[in-house]
C-alpha atoms as a PDB file:
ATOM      1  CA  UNK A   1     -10.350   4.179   6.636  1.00  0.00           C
ATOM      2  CA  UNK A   2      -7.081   3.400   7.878  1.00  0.00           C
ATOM      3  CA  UNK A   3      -3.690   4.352   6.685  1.00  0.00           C
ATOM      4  CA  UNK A   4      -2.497   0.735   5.089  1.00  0.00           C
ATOM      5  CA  UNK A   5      -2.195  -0.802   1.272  1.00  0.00           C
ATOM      6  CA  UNK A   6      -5.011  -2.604   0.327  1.00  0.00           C
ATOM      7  CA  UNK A   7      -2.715  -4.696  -1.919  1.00  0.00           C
ATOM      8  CA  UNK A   8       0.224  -5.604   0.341  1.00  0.00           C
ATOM      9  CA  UNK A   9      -0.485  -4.728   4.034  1.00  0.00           C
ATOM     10  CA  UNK A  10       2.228  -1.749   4.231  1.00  0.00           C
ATOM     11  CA  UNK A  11       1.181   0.359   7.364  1.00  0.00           C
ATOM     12  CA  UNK A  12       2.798   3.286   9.543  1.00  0.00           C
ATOM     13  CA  UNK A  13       6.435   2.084  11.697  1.00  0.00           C
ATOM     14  CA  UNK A  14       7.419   3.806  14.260  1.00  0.00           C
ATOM     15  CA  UNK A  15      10.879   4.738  15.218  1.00  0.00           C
ATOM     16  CA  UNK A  16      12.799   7.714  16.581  1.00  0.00           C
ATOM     17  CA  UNK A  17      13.986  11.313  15.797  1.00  0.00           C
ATOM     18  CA  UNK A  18      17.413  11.286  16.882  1.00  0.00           C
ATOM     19  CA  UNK A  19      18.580  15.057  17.642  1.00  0.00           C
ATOM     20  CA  UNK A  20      22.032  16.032  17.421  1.00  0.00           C
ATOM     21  CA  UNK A  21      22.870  15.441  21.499  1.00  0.00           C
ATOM     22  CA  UNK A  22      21.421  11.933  21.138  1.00  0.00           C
ATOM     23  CA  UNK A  23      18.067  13.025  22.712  1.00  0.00           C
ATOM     24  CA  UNK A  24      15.241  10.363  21.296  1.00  0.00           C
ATOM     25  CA  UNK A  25      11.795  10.897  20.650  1.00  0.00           C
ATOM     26  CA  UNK A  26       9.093   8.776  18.945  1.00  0.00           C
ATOM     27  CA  UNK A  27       7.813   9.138  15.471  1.00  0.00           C
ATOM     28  CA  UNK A  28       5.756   7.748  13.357  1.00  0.00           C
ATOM     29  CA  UNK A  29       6.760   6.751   9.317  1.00  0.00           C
ATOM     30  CA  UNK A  30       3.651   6.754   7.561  1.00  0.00           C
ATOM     31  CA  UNK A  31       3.223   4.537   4.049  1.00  0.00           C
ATOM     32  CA  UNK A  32       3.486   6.496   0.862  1.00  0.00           C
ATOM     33  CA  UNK A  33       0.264   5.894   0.150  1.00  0.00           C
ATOM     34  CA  UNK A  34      -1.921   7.527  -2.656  1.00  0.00           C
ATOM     35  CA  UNK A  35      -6.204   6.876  -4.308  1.00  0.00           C
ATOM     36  CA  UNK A  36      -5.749   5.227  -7.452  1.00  0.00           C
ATOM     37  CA  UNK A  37      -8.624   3.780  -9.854  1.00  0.00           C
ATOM     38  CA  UNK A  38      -7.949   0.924 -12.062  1.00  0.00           C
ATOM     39  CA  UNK A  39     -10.301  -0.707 -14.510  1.00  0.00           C
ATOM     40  CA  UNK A  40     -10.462  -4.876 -14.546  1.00  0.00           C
ATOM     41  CA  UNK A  41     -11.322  -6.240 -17.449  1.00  0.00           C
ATOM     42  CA  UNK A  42     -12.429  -9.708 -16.488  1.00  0.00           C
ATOM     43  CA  UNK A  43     -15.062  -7.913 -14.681  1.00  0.00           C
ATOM     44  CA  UNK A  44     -15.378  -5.011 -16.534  1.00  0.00           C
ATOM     45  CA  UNK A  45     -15.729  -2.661 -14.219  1.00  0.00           C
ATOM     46  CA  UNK A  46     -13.408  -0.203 -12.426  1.00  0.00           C
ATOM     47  CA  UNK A  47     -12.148  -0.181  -8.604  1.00  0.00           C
ATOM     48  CA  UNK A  48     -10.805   2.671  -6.400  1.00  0.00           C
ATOM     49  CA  UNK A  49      -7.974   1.230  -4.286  1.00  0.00           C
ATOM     50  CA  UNK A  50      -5.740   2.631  -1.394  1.00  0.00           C
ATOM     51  CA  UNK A  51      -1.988   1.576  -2.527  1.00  0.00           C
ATOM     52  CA  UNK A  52       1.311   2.048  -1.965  1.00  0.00           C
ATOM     53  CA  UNK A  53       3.412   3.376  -4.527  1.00  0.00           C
ATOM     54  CA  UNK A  54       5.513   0.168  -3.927  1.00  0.00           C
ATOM     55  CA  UNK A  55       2.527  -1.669  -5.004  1.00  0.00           C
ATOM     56  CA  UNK A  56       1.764   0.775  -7.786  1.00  0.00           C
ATOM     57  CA  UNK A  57       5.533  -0.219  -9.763  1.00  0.00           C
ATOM     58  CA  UNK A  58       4.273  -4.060  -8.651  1.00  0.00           C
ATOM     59  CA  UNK A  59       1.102  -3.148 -10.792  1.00  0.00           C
ATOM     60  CA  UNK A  60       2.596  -1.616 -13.500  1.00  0.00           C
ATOM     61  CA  UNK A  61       5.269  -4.562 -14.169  1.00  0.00           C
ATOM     62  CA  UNK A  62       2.723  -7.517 -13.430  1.00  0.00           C
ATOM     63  CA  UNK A  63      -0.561  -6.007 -14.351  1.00  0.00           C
ATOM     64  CA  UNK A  64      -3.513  -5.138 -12.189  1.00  0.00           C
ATOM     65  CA  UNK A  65      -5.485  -8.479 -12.346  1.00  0.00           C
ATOM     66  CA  UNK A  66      -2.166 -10.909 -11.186  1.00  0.00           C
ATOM     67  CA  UNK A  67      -1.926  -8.521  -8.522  1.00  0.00           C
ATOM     68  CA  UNK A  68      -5.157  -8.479  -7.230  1.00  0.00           C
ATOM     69  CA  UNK A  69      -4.760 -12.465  -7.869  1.00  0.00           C
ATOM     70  CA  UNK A  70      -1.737 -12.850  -5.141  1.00  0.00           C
ATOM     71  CA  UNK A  71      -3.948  -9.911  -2.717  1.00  0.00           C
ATOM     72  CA  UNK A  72      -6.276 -12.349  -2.348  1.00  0.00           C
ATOM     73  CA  UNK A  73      -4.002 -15.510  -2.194  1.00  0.00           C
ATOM     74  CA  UNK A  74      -2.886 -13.486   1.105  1.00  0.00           C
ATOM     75  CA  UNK A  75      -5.743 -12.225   2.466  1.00  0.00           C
ATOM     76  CA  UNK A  76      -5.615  -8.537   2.007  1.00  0.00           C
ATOM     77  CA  UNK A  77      -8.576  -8.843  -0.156  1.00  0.00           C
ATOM     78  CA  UNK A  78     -11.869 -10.719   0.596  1.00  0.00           C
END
């Protein structure tokens, strides 16, 4: 399974580490991403899900089942 939100696409950027002579190398910024099970009432049942913690607040302010609602609108979701 690959390192990206199920709910809102985040994935890894890359960029560089700048030392302090200027020298430039690549790096990689991973997504803060962490396991997390929520339950869904409509379909009583509950779902393990991949997530970003950005998408974790967006949970916790709009609730799990509009969430899931616009994930699908957008195609993360089948």
């Amino acid at each position: 399974m690959s390192r990206v939100c199920e709910l809102t696409g985040k994935k890894a950027m890359v960029g560089n580490n700048v030392s302090h002579a200027m020298n430039k190398t690549k790096r990689k910024f991973d997504a803060n991403l962490i396991k997390k099970r929520f339950f869904i009432p409509e379909e009583d049942r509950w779902v393990t899900l991949k997530i970003s913690t950005a998408a974790l607040k967006t949970i916790n302010k709009k609730g799990i089942s509009a969430v899931l609602k616009e994930a699908k609108e957008k195609g993360f979701i089948k």
